[in-house]
C-alpha atoms as a PDB file:
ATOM      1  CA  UNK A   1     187.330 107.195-114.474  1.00  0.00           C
ATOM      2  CA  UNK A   2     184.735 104.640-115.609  1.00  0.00           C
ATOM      3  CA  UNK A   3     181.391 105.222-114.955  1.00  0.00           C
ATOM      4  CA  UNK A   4     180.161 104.666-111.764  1.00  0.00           C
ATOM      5  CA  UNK A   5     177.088 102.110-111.440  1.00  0.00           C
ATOM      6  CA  UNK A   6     173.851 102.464-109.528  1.00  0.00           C
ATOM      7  CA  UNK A   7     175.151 100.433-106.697  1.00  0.00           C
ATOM      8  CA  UNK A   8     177.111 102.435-104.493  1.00  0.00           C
ATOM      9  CA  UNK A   9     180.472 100.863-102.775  1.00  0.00           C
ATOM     10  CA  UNK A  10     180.351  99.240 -99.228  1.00  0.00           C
ATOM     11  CA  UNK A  11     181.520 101.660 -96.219  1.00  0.00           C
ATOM     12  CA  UNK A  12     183.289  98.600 -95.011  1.00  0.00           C
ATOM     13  CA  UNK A  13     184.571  97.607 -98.739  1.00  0.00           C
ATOM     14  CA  UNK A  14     186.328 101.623 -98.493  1.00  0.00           C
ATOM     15  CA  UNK A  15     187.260 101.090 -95.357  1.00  0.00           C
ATOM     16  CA  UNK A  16     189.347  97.325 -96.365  1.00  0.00           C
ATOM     17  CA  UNK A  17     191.282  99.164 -99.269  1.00  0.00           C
ATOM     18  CA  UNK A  18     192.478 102.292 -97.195  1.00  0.00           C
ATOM     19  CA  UNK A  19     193.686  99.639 -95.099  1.00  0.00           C
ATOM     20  CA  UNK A  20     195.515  97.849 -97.428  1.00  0.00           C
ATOM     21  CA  UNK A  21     197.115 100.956 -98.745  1.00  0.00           C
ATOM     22  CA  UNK A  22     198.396 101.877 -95.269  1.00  0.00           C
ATOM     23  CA  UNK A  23     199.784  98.462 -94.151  1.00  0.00           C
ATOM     24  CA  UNK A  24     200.989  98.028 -97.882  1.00  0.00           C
ATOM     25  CA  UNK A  25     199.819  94.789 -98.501  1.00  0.00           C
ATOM     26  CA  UNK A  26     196.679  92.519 -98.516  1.00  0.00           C
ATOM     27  CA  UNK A  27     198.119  89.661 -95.901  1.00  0.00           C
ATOM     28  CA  UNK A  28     199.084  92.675 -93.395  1.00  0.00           C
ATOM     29  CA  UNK A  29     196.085  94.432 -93.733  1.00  0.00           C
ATOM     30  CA  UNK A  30     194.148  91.201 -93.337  1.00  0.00           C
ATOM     31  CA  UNK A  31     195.930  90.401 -89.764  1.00  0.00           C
ATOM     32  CA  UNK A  32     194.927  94.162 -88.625  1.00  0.00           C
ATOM     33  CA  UNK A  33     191.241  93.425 -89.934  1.00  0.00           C
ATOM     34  CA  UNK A  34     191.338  89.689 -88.494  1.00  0.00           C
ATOM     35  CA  UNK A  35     190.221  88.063 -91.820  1.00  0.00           C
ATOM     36  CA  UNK A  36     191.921  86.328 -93.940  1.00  0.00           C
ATOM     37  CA  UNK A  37     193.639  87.380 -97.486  1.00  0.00           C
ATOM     38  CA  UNK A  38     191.759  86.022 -99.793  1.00  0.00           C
ATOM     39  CA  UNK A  39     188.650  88.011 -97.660  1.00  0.00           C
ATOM     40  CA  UNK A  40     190.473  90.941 -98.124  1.00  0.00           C
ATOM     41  CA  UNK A  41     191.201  90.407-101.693  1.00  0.00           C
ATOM     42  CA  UNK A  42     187.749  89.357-102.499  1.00  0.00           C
ATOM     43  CA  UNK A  43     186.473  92.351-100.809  1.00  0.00           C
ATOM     44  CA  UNK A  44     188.957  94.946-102.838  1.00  0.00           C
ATOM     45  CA  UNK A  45     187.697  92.842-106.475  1.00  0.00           C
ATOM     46  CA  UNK A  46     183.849  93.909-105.485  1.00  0.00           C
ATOM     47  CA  UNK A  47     184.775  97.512-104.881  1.00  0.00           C
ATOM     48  CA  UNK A  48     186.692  97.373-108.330  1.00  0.00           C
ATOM     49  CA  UNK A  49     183.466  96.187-109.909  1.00  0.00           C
ATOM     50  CA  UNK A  50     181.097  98.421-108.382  1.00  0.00           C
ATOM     51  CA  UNK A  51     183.046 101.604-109.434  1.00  0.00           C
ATOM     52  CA  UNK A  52     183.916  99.776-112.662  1.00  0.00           C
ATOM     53  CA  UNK A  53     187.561 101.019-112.005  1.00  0.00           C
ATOM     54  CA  UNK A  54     190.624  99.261-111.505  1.00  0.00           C
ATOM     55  CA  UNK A  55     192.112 100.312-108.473  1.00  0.00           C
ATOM     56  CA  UNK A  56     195.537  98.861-107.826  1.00  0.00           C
ATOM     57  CA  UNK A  57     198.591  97.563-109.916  1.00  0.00           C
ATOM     58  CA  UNK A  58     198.780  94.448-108.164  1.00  0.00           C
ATOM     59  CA  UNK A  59     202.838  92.461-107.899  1.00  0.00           C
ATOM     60  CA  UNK A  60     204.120  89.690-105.975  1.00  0.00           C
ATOM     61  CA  UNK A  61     206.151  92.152-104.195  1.00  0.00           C
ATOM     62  CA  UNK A  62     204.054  95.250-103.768  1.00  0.00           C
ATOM     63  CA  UNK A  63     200.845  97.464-104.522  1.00  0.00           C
ATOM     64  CA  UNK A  64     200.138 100.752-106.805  1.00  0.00           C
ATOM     65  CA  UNK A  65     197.457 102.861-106.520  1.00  0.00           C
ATOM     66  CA  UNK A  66     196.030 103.452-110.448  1.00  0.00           C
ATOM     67  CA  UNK A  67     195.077 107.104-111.158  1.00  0.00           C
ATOM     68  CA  UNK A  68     191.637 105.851-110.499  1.00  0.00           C
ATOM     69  CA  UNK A  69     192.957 104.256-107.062  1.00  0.00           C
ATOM     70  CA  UNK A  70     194.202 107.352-106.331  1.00  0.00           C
ATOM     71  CA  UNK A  71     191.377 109.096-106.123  1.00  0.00           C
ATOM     72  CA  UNK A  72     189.026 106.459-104.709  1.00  0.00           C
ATOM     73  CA  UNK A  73     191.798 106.700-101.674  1.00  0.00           C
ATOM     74  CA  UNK A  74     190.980 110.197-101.308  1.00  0.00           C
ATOM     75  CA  UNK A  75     187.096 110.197-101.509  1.00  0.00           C
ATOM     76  CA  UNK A  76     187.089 107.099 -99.451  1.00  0.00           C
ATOM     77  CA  UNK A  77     189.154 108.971 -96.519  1.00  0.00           C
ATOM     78  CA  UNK A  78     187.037 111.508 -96.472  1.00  0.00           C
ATOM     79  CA  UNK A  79     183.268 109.837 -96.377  1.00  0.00           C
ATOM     80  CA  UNK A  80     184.538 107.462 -93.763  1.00  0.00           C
ATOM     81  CA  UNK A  81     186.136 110.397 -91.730  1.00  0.00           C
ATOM     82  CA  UNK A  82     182.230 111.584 -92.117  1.00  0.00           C
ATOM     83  CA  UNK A  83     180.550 108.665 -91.388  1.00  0.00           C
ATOM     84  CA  UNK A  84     183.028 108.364 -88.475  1.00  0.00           C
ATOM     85  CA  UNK A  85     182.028 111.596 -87.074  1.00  0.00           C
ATOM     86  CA  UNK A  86     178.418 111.377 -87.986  1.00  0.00           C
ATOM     87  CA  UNK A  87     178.346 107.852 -85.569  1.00  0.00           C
ATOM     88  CA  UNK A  88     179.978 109.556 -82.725  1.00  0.00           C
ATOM     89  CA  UNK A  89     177.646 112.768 -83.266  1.00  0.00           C
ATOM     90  CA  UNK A  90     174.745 110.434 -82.427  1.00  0.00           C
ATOM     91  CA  UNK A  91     176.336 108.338 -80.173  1.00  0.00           C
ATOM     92  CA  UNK A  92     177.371 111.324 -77.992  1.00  0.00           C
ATOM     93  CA  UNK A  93     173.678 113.108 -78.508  1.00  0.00           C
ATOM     94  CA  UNK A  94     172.670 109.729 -77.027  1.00  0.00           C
ATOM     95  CA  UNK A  95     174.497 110.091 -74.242  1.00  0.00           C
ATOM     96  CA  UNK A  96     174.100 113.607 -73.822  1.00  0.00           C
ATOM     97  CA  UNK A  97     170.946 114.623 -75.281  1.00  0.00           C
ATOM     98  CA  UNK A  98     170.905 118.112 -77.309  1.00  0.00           C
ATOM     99  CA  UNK A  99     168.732 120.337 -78.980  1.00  0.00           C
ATOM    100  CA  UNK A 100     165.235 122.159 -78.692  1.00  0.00           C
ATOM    101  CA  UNK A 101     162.690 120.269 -76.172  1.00  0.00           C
ATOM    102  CA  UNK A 102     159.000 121.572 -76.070  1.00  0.00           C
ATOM    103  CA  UNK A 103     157.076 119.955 -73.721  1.00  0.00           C
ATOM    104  CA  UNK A 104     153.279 121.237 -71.577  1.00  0.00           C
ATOM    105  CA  UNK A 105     151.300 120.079 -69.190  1.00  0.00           C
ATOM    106  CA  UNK A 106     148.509 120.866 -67.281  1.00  0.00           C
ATOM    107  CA  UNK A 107     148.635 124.810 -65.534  1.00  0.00           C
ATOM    108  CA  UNK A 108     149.171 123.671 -61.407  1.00  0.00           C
ATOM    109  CA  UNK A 109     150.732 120.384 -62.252  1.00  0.00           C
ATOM    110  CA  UNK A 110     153.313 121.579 -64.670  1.00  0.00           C
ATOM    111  CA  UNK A 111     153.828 124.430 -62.275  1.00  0.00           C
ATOM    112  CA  UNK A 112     154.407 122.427 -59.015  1.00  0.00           C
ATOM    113  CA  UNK A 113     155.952 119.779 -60.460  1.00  0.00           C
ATOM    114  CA  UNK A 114     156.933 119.478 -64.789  1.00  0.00           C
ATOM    115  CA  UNK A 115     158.659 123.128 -63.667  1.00  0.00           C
ATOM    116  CA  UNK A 116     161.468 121.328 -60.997  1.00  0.00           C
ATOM    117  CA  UNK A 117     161.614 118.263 -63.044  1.00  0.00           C
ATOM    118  CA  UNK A 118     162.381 120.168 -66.380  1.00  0.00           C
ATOM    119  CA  UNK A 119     165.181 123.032 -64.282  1.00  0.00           C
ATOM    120  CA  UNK A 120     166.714 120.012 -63.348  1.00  0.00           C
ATOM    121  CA  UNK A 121     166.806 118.225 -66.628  1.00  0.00           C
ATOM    122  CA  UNK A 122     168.179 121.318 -67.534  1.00  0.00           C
ATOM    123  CA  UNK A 123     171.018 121.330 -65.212  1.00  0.00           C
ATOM    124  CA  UNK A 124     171.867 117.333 -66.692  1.00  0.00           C
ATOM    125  CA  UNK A 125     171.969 118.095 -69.980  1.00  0.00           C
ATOM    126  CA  UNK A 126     172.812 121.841 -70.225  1.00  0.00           C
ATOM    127  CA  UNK A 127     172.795 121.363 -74.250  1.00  0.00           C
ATOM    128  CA  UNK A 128     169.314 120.990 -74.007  1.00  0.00           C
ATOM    129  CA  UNK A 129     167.115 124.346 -75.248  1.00  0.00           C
ATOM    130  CA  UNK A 130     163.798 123.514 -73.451  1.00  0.00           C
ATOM    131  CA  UNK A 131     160.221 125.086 -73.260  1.00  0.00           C
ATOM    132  CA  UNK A 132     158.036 124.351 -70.953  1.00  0.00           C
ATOM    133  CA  UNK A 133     154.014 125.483 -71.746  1.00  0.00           C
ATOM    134  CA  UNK A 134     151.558 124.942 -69.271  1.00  0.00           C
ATOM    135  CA  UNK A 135     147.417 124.922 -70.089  1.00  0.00           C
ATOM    136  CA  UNK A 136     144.090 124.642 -68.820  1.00  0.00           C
ATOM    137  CA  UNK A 137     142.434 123.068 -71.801  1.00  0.00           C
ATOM    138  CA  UNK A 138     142.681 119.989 -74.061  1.00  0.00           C
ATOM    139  CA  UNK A 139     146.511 120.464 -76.112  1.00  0.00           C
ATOM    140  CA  UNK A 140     146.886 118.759 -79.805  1.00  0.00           C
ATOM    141  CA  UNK A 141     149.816 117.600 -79.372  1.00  0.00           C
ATOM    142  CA  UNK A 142     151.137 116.998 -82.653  1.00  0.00           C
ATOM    143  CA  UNK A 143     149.473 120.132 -85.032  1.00  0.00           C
ATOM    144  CA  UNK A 144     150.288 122.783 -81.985  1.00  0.00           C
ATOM    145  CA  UNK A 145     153.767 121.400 -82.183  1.00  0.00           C
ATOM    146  CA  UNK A 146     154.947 119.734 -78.719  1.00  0.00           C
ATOM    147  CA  UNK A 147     157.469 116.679 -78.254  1.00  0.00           C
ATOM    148  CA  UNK A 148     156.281 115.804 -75.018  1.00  0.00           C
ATOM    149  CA  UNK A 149     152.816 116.425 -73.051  1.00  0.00           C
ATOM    150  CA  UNK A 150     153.011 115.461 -69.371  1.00  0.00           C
ATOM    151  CA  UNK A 151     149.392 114.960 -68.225  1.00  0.00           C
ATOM    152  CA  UNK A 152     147.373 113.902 -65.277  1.00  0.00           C
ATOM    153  CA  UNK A 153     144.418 110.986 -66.228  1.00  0.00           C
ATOM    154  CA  UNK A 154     144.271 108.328 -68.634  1.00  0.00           C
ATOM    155  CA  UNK A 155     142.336 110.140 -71.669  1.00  0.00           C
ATOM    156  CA  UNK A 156     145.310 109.252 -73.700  1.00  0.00           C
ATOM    157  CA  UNK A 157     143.876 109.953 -77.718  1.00  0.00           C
ATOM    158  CA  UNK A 158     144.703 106.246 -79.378  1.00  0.00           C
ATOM    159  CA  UNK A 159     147.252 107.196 -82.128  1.00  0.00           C
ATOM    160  CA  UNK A 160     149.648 108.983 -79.319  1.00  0.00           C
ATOM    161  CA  UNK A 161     152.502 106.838 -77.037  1.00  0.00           C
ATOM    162  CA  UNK A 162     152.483 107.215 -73.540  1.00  0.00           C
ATOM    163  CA  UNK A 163     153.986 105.805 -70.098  1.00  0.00           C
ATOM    164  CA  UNK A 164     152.735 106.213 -67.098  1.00  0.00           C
ATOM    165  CA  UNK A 165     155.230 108.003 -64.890  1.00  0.00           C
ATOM    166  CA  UNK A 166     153.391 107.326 -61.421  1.00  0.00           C
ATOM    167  CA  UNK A 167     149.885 106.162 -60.147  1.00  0.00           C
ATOM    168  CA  UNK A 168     147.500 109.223 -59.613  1.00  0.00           C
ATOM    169  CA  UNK A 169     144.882 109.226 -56.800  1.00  0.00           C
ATOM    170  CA  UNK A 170     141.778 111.253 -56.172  1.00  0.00           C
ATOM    171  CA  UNK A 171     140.430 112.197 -52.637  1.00  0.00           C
ATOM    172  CA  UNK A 172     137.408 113.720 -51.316  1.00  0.00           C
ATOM    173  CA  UNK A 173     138.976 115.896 -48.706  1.00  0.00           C
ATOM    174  CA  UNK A 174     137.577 119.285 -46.856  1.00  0.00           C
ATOM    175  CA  UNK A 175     138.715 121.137 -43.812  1.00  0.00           C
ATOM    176  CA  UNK A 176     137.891 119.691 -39.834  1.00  0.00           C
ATOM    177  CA  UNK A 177     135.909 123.042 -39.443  1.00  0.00           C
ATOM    178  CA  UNK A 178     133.994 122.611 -42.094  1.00  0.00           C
ATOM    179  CA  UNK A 179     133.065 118.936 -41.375  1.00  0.00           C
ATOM    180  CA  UNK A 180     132.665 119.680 -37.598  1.00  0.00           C
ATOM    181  CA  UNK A 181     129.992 122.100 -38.743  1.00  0.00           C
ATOM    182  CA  UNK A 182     128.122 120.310 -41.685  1.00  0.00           C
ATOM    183  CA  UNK A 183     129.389 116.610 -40.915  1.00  0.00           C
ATOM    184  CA  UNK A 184     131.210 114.160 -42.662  1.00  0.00           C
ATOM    185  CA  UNK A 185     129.388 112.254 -45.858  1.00  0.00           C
ATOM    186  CA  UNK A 186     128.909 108.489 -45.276  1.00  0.00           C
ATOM    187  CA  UNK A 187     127.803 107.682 -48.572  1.00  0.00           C
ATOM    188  CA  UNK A 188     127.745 109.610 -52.222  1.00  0.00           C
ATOM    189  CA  UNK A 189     124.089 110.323 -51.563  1.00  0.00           C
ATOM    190  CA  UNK A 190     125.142 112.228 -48.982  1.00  0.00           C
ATOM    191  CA  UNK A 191     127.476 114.917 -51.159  1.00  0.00           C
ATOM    192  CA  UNK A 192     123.865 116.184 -52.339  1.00  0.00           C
ATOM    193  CA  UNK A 193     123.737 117.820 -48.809  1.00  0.00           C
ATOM    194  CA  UNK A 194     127.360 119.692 -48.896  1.00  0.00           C
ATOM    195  CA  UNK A 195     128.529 122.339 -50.935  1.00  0.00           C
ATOM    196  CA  UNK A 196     130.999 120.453 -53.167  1.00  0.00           C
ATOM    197  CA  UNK A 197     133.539 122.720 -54.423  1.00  0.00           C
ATOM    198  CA  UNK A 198     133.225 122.066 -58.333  1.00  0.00           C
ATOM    199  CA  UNK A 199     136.841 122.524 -60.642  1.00  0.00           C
ATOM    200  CA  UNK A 200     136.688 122.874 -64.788  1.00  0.00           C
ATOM    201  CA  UNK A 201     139.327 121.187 -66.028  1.00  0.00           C
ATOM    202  CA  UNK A 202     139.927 120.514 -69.535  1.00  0.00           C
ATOM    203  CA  UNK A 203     137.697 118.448 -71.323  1.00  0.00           C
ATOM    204  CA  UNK A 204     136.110 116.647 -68.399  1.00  0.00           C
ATOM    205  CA  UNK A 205     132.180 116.729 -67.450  1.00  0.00           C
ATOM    206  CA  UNK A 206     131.516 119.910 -65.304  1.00  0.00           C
ATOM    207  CA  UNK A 207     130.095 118.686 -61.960  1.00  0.00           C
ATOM    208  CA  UNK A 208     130.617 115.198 -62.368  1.00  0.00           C
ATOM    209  CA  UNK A 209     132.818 113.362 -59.876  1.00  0.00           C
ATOM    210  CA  UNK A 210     133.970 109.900 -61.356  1.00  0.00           C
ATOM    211  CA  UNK A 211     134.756 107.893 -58.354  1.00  0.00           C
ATOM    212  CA  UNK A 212     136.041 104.431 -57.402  1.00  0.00           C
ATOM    213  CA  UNK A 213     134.681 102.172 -54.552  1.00  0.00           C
ATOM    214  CA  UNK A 214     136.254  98.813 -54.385  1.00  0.00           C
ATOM    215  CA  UNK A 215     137.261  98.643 -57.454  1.00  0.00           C
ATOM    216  CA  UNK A 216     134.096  99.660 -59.267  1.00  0.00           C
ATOM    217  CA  UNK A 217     133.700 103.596 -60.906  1.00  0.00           C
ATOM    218  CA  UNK A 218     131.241 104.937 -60.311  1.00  0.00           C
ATOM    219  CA  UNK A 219     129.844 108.767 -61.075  1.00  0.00           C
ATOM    220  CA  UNK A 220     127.707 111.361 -58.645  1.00  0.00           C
ATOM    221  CA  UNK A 221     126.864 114.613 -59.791  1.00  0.00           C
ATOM    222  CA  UNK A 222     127.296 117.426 -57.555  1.00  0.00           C
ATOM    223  CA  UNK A 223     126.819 120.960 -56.853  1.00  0.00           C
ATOM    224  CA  UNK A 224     127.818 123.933 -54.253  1.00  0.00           C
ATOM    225  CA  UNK A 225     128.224 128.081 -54.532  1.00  0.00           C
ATOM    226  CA  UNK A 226     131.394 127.736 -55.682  1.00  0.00           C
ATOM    227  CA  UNK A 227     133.104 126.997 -58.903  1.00  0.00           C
ATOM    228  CA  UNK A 228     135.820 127.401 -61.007  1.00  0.00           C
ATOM    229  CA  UNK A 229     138.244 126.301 -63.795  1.00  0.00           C
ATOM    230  CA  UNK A 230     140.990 127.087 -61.803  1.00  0.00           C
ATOM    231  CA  UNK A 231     142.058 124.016 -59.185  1.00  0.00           C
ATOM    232  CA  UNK A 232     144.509 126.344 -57.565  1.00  0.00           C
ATOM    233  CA  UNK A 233     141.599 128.672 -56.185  1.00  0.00           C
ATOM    234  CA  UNK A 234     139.442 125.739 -55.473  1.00  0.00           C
ATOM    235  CA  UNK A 235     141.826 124.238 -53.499  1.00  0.00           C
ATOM    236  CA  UNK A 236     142.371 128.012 -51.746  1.00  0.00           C
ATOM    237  CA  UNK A 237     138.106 127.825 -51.265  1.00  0.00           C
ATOM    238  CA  UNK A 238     138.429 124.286 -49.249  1.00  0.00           C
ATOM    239  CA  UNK A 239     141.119 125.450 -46.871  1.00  0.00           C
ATOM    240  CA  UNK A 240     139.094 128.617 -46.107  1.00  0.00           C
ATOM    241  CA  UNK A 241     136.538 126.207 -45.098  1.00  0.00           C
ATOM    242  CA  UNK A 242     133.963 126.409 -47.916  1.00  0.00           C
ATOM    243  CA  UNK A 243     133.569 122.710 -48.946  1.00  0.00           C
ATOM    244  CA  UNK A 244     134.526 119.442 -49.781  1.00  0.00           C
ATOM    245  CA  UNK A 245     136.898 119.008 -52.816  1.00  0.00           C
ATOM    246  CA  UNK A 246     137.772 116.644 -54.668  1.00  0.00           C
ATOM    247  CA  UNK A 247     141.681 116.677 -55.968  1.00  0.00           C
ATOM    248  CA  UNK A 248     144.949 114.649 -56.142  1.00  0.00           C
ATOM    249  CA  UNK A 249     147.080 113.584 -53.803  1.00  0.00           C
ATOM    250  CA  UNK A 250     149.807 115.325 -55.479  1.00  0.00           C
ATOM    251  CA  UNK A 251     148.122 118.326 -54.614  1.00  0.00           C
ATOM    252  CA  UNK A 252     146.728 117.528 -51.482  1.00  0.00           C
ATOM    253  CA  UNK A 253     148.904 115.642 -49.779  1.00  0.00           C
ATOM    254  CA  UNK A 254     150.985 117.969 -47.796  1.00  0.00           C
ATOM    255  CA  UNK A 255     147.800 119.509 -46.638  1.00  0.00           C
ATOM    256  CA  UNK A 256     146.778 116.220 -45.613  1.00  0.00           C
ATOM    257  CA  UNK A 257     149.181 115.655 -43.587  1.00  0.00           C
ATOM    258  CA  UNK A 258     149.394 119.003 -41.814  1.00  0.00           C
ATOM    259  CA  UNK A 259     145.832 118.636 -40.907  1.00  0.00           C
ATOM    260  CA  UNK A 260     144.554 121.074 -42.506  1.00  0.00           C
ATOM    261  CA  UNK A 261     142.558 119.057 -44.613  1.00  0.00           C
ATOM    262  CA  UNK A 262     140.934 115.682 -44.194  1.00  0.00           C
ATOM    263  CA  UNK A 263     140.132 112.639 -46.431  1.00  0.00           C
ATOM    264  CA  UNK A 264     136.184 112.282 -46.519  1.00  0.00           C
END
């Protein structure tokens, strides 16, 4: 077989000749393809040039594979049977996602809620092989090797992607006993006065509370007894009555609306 050039043959080009081969003919193939013949024959010439072979024995009558046609027919059933299968491989994973998934989050968030949300990603898409890692501290993303991070705040670092999945609020909330006692704060001034119930978390300021009234942040800087870098025990500390704390509604809520705790 001549020499093949640099420029490799057209998928489609293949796919035009094995059709002419199995309808016999270029004016039958072209009525499968819905072209015309002189398409089709134009489009079996170009192949013949790019492989520098001659590929059929062409009669007013019928068609003959050369020895070179021959095994063009042969190859060319076999890469389009691969690119065939390779399409549907990715249309299918697109449909039904496969593979290894490694995703964290934050330790009580992914807990409470990443942990349902990824069992019952699990249970859609049962070829999925996922990991679920949950931290306390600041995660590199892309160097400690995760596809996904699910976090709560908007210190997103500039060169990674993200959507927000819902709108996260922050409340000042403590227990009625413990306001009944020390009374409720009118103003942030007035947080100097309570024991404010002071969470670690990752890389924000330790005893600063960023906080939002109409519309403008602002920042107050508190203090109390108790701290820790664990939001799970602070939140334990402000339902045995020890403070005010200040947490997300995700965490809170239910608590909230049991009574057991109460929006300052």
């Amino acid at each position: 077989m001549s020499t093949i050039r640099e420029q490799l043959p057209l998928p489609e080009d293949l796919r035009v000749f094995l059709t002419v081969l199995r309808k016999g003919g270029f004016a039958a193939a072209a009525q499968e393809l819905g072209f015309s013949p002189a398409y089709v024959s134009k489009r079996i010439s170009i192949l013949e040039t790019t492989l520098g072979a001659r590929l059929l024995h062409r009669s007013t009558r019928r068609i003959a594979l050369t020895d070179d046609g021959e095994r063009v027919r042969v190859w060319a059933a076999r890469l389009l049977g691969d690119i065939d299968d390779f399409l549907g491989e990715m249309s299918e994973a697109r449909q039904a996602p496969r593979g290894a998934l490694h995703i964290c989050s934050s330790f009580g968030f992914g807990r409470n809620h990443v942990a349902p949300a990824v069992c019952a990603l699990s249970r859609a898409y049962p070829r999925l092989d996922i990991r679920l890692d949950v931290f306390d501290r600041v995660v590199d993303v892309v160097n400690e090797g995760f596809d996904l991070e699910i976090r709560v705040g908007d210190d997103l670092a500039g060169q990674h992607l993200g959507k927000q999945l819902v709108r996260n609020l922050r409340v000042l909330c403590a227990t009625p006993e413990y306001l009944a006692a020390r009374g409720t704060p009118q103003t942030l001034a007035d947080l100097a006065e309570h024991d404010c119930l002071v969470i670690k978390e990752r890389n924000n300021a330790f005893g600063v509370w960023s906080l939002s009234r109409e519309g403008q942040a602002e920042s107050v800087k508190v203090s109390g007894p108790l701290s820790s870098n664990n939001g799970e025990i602070v939140l334990q500390w402000a339902l045995d009555g020890a403070g005010i704390i200040l947490r997300s509604l995700w965490d809170v809520k239910p608590m909230l609306d049991q009574g057991r705790l109460v929006q300052v």
